[in-house]
Structures are given as C-alpha cells and as structure tokens.
C-alpha atoms as a PDB file:
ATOM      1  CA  UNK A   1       0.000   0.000   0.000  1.00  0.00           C
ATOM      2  CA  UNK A   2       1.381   3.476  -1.145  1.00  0.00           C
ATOM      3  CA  UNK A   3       1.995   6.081   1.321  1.00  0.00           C
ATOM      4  CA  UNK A   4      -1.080   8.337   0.003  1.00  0.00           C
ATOM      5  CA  UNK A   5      -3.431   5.136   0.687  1.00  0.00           C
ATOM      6  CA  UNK A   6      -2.131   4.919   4.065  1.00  0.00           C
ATOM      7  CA  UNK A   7      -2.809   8.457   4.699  1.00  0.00           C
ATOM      8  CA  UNK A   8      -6.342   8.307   2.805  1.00  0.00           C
ATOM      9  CA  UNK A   9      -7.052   5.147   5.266  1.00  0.00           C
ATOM     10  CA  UNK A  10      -5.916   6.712   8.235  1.00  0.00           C
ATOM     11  CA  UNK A  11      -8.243   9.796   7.568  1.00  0.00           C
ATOM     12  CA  UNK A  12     -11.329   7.822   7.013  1.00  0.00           C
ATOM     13  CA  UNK A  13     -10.490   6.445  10.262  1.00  0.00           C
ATOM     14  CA  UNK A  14     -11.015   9.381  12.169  1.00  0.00           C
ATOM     15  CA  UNK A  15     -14.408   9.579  13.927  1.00  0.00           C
ATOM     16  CA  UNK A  16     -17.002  12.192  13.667  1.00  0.00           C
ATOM     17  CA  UNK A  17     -16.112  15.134  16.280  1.00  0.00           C
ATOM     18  CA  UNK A  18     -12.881  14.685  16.528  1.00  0.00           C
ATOM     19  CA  UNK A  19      -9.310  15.789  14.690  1.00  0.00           C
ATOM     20  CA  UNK A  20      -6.094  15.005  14.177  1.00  0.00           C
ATOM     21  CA  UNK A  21      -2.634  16.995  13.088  1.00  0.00           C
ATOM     22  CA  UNK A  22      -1.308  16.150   9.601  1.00  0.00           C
ATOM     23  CA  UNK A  23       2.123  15.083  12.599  1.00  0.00           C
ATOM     24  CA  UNK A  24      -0.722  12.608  14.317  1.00  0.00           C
ATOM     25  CA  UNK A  25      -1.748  11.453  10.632  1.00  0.00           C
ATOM     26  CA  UNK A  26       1.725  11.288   8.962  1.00  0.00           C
ATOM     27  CA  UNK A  27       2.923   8.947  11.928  1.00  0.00           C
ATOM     28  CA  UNK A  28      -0.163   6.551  11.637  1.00  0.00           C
ATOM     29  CA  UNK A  29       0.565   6.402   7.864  1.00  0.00           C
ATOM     30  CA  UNK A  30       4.160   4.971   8.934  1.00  0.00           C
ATOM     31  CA  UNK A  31       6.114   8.062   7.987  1.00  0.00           C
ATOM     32  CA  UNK A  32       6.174  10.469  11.043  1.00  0.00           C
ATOM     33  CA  UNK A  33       8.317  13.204   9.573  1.00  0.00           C
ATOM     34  CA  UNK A  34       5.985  13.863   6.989  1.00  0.00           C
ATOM     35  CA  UNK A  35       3.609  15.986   7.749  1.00  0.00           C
ATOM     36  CA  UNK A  36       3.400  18.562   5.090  1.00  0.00           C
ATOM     37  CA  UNK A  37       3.278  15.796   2.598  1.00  0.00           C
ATOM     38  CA  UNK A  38       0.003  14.917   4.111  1.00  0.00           C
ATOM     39  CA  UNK A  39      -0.943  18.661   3.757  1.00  0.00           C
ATOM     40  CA  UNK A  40      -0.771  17.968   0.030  1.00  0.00           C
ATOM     41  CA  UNK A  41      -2.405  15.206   0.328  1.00  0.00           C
ATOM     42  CA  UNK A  42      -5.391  16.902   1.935  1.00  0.00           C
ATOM     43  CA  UNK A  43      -5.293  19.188  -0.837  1.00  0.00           C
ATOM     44  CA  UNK A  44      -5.728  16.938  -3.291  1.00  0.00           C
ATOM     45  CA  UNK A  45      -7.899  14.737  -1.572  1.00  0.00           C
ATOM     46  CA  UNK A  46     -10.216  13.473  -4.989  1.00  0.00           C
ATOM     47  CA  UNK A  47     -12.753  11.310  -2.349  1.00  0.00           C
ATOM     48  CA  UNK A  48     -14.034  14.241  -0.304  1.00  0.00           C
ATOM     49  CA  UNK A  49     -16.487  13.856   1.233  1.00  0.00           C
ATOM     50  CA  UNK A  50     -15.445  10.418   2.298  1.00  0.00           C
ATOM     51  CA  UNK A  51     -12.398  11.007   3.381  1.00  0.00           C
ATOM     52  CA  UNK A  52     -13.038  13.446   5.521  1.00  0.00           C
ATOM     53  CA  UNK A  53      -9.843  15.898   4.442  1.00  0.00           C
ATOM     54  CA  UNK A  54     -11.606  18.281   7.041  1.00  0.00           C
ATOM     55  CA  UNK A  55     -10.984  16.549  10.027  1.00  0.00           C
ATOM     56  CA  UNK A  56      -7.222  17.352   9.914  1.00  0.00           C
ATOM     57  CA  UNK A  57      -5.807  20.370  11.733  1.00  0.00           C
ATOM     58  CA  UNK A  58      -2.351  22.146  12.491  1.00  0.00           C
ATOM     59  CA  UNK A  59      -0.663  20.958  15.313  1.00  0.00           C
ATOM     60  CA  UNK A  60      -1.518  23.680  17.476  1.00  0.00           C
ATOM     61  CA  UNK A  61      -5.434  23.200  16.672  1.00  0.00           C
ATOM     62  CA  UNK A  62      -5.413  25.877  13.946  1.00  0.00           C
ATOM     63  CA  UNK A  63      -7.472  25.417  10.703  1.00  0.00           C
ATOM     64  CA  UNK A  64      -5.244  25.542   7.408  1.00  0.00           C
ATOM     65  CA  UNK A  65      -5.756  24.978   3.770  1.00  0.00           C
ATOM     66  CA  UNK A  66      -8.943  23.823   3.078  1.00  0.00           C
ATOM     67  CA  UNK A  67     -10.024  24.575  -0.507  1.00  0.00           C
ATOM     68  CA  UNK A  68     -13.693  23.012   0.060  1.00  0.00           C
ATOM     69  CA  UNK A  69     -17.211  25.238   0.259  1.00  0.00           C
ATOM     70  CA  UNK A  70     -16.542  28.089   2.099  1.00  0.00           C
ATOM     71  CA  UNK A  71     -13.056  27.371   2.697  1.00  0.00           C
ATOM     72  CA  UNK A  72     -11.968  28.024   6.348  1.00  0.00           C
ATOM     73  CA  UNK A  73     -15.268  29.139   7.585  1.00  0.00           C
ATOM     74  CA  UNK A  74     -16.776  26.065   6.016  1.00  0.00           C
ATOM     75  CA  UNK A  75     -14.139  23.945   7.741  1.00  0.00           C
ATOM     76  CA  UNK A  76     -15.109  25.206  10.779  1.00  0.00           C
ATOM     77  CA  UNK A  77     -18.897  25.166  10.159  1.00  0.00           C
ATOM     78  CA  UNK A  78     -18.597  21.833   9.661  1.00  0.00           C
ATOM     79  CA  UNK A  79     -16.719  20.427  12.335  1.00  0.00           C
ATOM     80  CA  UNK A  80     -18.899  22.358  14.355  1.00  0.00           C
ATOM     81  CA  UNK A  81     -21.759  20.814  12.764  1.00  0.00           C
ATOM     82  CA  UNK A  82     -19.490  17.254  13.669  1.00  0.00           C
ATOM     83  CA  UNK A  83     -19.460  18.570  17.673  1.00  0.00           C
ATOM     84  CA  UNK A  84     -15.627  19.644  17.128  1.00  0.00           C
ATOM     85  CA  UNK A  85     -14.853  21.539  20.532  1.00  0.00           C
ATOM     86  CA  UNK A  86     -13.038  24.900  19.718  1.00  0.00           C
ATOM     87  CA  UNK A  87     -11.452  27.181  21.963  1.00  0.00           C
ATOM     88  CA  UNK A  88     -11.120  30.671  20.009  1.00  0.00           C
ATOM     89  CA  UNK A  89     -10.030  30.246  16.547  1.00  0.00           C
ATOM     90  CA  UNK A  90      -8.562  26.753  16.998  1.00  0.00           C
ATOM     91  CA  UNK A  91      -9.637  23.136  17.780  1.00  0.00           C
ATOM     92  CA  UNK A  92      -9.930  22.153  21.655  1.00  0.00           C
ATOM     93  CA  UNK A  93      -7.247  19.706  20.813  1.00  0.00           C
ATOM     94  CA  UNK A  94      -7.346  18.448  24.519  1.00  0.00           C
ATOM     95  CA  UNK A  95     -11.295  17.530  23.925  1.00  0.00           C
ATOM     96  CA  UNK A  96     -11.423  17.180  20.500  1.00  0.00           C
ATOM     97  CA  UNK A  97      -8.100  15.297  19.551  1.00  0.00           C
ATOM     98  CA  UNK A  98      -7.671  11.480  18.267  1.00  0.00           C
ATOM     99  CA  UNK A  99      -4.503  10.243  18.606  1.00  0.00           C
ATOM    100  CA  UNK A 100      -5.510   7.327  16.254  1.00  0.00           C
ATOM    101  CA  UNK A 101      -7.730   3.711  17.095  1.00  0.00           C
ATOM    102  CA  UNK A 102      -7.711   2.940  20.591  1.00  0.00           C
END
C-alpha cells in the first residue's frame, strides 16, 4: 500500500467530532516526519467527502488549507456541525483530539 493510501485510510479512520494533526496522521501512515506531505495530500484529496480531508488540523489546533465550500469558515462550520470543541479560533485539541484507534 502506497503512502497516500495509508494516509487516505488513516483519515477515514477518524471519527465524527474529533481531529487530528497532519504530525498525528503522517505517523499513523508509517512516515512520522511527513507531515506537510500529508498537507498535500489533503489538498488533493479526490474522495471528499469520504475522506473526511476536514478533520485534519495544524498541530496547534489551527485550521489551514482547506479549498472546500466556504473554505476556512466552512471547515469550521462543519466540524462544528461534527461537535468539534473549539477554543477561540482553533480546535480544543485536549477535547477534540484522536490520537488514532484505541
């Protein structure tokens, strides 16, 4: 399985209302240092909405890059709409985070 399957997979994987960094999805998909290749990934992501491109946040909770309706108020609408926890501008990472299956 190629590296942009593994990330695809691991982003289906994430459950409604919660998030996780491009660093949390990069190490799931085997290849922890590569989180801005799963940025452009995201980007090009051609099975939204079913991988859910959306659920993936900066590190530090912020919202980047999304080129879907409404762009980054549409992100945020929707994880909203997904019971995503924010705190400000960013994602409640402590309440909101998935640090992959359990």
């Amino acid at each position: 399985m190629s590296f942009r399957e593994r990330v695809y997979r691991v982003t289906r994987s994430i459950p409604k209302g919660k998030v996780a960094t491009y660093a949390t999805v990069a190490e799931l998909s085997g290849s922890p240092r590569a989180a801005r290749a799963v940025g452009m990934l995201m980007r090009d992501n051609p099975d939204a909405p079913h991988t859910p491109c959306h659920r993936v946040v900066a590190s530090d909770g912020s919202l980047h890059g999304y080129s879907g309706d409404g762009g980054l108020a549409g992100k945020r609408r929707l994880l909203l709409s997904e019971g995503v926890v924010f705190r400000g501008s960013k994602v409640d990472l402590s309440r909101s985070g998935w640090a992959g299956p359990a």
